[in-house]
N, C-alpha and C. Protein backbone atom coordinates (compact mmCIF):
# COMPACT_ATOMS: atom_id res chain seq x y z
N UNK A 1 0.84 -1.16 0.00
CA UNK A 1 0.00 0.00 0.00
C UNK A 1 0.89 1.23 0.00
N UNK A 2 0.72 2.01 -0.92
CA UNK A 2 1.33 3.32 -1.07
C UNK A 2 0.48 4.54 -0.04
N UNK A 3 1.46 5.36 0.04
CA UNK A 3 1.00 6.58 0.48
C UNK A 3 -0.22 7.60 -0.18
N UNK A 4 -1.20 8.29 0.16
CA UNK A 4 -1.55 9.00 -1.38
C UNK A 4 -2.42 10.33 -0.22
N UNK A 5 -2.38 11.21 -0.80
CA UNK A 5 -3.40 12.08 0.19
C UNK A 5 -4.44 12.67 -1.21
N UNK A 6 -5.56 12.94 -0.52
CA UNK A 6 -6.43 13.07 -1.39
C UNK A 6 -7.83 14.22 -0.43
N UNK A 7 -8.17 14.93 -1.43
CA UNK A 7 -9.34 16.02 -0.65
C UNK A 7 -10.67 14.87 -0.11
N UNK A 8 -11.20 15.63 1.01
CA UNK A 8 -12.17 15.15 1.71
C UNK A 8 -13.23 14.94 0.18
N UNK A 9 -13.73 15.57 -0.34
CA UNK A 9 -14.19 15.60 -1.31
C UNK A 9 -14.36 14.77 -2.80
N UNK A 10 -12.82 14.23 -2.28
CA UNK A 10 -12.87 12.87 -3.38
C UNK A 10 -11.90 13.45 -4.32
N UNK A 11 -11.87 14.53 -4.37
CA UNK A 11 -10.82 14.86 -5.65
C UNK A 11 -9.14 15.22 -5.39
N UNK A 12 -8.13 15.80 -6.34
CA UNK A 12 -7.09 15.81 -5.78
C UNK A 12 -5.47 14.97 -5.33
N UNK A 13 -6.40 13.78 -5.45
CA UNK A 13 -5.40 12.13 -5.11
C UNK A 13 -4.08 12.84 -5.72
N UNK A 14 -3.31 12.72 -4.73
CA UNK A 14 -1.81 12.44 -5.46
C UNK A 14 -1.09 11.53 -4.22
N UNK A 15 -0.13 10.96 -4.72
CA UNK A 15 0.61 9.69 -4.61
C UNK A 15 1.85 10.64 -3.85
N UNK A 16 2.36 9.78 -2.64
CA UNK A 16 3.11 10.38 -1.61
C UNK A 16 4.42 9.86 -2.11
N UNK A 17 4.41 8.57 -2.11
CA UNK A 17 5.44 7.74 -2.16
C UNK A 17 5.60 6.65 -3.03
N UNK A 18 6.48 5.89 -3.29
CA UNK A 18 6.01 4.20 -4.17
C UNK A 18 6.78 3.19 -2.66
N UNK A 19 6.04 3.53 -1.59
CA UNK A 19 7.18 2.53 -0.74
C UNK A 19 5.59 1.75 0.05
N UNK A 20 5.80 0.28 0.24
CA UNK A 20 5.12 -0.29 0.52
C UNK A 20 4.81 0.15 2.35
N UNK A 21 3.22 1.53 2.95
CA UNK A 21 3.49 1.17 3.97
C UNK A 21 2.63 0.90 4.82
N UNK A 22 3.02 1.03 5.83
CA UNK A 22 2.70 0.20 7.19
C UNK A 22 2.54 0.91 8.63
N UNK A 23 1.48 0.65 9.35
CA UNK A 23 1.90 1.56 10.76
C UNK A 23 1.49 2.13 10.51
N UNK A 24 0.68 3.70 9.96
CA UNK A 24 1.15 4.42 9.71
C UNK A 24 0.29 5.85 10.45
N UNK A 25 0.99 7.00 11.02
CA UNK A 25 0.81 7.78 11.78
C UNK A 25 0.59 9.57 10.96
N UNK A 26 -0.08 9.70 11.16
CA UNK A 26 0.10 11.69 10.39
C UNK A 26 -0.35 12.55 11.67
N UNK A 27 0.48 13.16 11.54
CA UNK A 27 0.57 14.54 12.78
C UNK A 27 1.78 15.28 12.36
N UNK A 28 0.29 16.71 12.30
CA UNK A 28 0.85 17.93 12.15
C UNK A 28 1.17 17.89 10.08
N UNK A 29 2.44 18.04 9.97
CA UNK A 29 2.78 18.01 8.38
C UNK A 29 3.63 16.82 7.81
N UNK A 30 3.49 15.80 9.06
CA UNK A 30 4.69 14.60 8.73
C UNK A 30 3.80 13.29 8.80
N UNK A 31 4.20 12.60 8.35
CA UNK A 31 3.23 10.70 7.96
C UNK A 31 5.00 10.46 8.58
N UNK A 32 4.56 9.50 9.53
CA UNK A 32 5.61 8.45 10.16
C UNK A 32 4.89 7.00 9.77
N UNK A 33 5.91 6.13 9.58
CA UNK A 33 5.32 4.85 9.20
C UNK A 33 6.46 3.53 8.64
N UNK A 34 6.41 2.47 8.98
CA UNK A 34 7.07 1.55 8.69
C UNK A 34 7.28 1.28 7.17
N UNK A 35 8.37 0.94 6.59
CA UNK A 35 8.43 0.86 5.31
C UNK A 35 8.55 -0.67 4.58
N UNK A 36 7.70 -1.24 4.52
CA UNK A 36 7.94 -2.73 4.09
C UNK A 36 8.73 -2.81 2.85
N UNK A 37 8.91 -2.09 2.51
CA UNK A 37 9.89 -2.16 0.95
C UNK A 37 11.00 -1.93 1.57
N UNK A 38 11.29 -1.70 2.53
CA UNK A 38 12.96 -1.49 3.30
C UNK A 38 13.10 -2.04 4.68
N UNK A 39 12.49 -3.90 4.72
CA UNK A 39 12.86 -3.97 6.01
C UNK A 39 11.80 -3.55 7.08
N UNK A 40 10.34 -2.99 6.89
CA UNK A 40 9.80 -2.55 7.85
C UNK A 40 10.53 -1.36 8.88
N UNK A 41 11.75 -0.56 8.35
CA UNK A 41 12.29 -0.04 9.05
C UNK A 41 11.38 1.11 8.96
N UNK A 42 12.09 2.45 9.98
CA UNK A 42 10.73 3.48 10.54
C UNK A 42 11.28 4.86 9.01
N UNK A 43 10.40 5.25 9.07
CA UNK A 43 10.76 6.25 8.00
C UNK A 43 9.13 7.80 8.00
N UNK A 44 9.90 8.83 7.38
CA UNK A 44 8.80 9.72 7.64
C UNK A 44 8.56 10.60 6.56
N UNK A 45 7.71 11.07 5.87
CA UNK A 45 7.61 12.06 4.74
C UNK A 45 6.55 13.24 5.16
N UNK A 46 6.64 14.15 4.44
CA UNK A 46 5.69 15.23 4.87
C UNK A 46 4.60 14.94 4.10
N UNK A 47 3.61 15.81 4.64
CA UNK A 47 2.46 15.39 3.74
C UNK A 47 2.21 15.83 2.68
N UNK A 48 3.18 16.57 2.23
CA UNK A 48 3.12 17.53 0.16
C UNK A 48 4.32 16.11 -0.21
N UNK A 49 4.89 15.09 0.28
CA UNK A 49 5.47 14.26 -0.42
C UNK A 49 7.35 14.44 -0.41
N UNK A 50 7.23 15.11 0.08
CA UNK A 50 8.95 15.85 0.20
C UNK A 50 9.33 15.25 1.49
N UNK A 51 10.57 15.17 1.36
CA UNK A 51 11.58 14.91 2.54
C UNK A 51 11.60 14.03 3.42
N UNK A 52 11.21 12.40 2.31
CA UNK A 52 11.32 11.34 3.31
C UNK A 52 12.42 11.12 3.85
N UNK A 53 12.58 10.07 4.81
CA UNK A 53 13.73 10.42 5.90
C UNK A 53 13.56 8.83 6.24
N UNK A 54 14.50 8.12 6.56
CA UNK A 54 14.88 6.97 7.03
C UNK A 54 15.24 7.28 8.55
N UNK A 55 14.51 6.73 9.89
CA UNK A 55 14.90 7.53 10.76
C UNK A 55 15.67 5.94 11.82
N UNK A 56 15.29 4.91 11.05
CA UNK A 56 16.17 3.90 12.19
C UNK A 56 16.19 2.59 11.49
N UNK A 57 16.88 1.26 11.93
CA UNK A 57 17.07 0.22 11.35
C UNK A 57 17.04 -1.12 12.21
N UNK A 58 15.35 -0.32 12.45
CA UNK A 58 15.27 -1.75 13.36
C UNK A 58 13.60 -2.22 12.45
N UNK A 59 13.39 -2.96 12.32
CA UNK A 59 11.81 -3.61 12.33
C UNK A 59 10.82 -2.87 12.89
N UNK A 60 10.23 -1.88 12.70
CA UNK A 60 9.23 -1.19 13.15
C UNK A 60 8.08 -1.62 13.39
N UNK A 61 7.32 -1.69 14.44
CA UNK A 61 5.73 -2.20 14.24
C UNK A 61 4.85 -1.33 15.61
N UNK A 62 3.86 -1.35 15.46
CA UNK A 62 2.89 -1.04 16.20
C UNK A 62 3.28 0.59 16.70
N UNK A 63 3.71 1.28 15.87
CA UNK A 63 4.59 2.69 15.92
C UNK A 63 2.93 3.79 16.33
N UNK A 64 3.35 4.24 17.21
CA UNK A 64 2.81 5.81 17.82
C UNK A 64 3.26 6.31 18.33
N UNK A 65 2.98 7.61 17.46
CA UNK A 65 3.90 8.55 17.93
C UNK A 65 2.96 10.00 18.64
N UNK A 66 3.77 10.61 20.16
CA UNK A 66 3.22 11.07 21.30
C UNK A 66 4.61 12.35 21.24
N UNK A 67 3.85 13.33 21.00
CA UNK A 67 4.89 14.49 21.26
C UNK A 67 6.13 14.62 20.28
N UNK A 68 7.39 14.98 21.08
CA UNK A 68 8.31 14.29 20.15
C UNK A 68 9.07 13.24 20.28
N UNK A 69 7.82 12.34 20.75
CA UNK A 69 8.87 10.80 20.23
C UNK A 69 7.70 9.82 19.61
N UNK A 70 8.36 8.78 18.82
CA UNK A 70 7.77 7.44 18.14
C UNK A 70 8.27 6.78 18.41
N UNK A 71 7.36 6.07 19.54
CA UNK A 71 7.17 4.87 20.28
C UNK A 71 6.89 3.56 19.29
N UNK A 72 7.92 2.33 19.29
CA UNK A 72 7.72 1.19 18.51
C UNK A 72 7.76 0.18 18.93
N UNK A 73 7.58 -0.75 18.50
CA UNK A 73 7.90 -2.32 19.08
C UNK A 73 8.98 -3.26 17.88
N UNK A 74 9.82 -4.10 18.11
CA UNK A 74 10.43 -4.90 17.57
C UNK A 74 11.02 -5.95 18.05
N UNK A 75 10.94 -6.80 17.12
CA UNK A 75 11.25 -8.45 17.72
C UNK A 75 12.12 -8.96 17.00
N UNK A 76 13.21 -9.25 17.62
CA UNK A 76 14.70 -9.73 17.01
C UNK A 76 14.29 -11.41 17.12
N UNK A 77 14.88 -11.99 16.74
CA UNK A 77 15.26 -13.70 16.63
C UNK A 77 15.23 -14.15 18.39
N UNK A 78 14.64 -14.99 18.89
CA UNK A 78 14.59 -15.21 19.96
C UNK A 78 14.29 -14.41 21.11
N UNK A 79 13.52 -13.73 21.00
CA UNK A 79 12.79 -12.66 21.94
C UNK A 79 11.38 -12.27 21.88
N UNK A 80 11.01 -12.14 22.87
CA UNK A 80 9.66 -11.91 23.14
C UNK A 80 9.37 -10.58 22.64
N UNK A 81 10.05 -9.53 21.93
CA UNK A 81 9.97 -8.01 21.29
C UNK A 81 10.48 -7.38 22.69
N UNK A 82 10.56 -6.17 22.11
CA UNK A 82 11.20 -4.78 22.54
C UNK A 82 10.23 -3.60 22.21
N UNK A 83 10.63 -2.90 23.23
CA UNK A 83 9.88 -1.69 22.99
C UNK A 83 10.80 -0.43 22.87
N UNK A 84 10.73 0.67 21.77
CA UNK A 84 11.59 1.43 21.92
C UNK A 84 11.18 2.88 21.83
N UNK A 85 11.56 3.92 21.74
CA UNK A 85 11.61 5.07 21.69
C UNK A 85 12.52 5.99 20.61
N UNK A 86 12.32 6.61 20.00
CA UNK A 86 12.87 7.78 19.39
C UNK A 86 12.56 8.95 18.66
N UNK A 87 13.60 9.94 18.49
CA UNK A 87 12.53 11.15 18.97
C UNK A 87 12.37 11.24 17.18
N UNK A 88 11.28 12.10 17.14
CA UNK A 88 10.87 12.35 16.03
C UNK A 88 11.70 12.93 14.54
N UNK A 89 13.22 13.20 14.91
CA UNK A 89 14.18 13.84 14.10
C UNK A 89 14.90 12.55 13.98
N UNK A 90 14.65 10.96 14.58
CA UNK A 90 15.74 10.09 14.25
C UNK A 90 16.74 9.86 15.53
N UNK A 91 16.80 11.21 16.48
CA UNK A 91 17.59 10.93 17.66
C UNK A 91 17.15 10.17 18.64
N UNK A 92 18.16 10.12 19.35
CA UNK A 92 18.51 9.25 20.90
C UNK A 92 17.22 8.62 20.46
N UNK A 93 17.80 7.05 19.55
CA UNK A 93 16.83 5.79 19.72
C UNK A 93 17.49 5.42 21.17
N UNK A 94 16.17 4.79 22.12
CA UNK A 94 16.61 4.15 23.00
C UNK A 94 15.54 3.15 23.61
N UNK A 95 16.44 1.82 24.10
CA UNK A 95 15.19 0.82 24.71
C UNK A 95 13.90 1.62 25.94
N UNK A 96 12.71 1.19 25.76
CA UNK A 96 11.74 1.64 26.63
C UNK A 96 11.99 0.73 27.98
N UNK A 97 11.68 0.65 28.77
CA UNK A 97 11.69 -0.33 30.30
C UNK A 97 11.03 0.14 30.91
């Protein structure tokens, strides 16, 4: 599933992205959202389609995002998942506890 924003109205459709996604969050002028065409990793574009951003390289899932951070979950090979944190520019990823 691609990105696409489109008027309440029905008209307007234009296409954000060609990246398969996932998760996916809009607040304010930014779409945060997992990218299944790259790994499910976390990634963010504005909503005119400009300035996607790769913001980490972990498996992204169940992503909400609260202020300035996006809160995620990920599950490595033998683990029950993780929960993580990072702030909305890509910084200080760090484990939740």
């Amino acid at each position: 599933m691609y990105l696409y924003k489109i008027r309440t109205d029905g008209t307007g459709k234009t296409k954000l992205n060609s990246d398969q996604s996932y998760d996916i969050n809009v607040v304010g002028d930014w779409i945060y959202y997992s990218n299944v065409s790259d790994n499910m990793y976390l990634y963010k574009i504005r909503t005119d389609g400009t300035g996607e951003t790769k913001l980490n390289n972990d498996k992204s899932q169940s992503i909400s995002v609260v202020g300035d951070w996006i809160y995620y979950f990920t599950k490595p090979s033998n683990t029950s998942g993780i929960h993580y944190k990072i702030r909305t520019d890509g910084t200080e990823n760090q484990q939740v506890k």
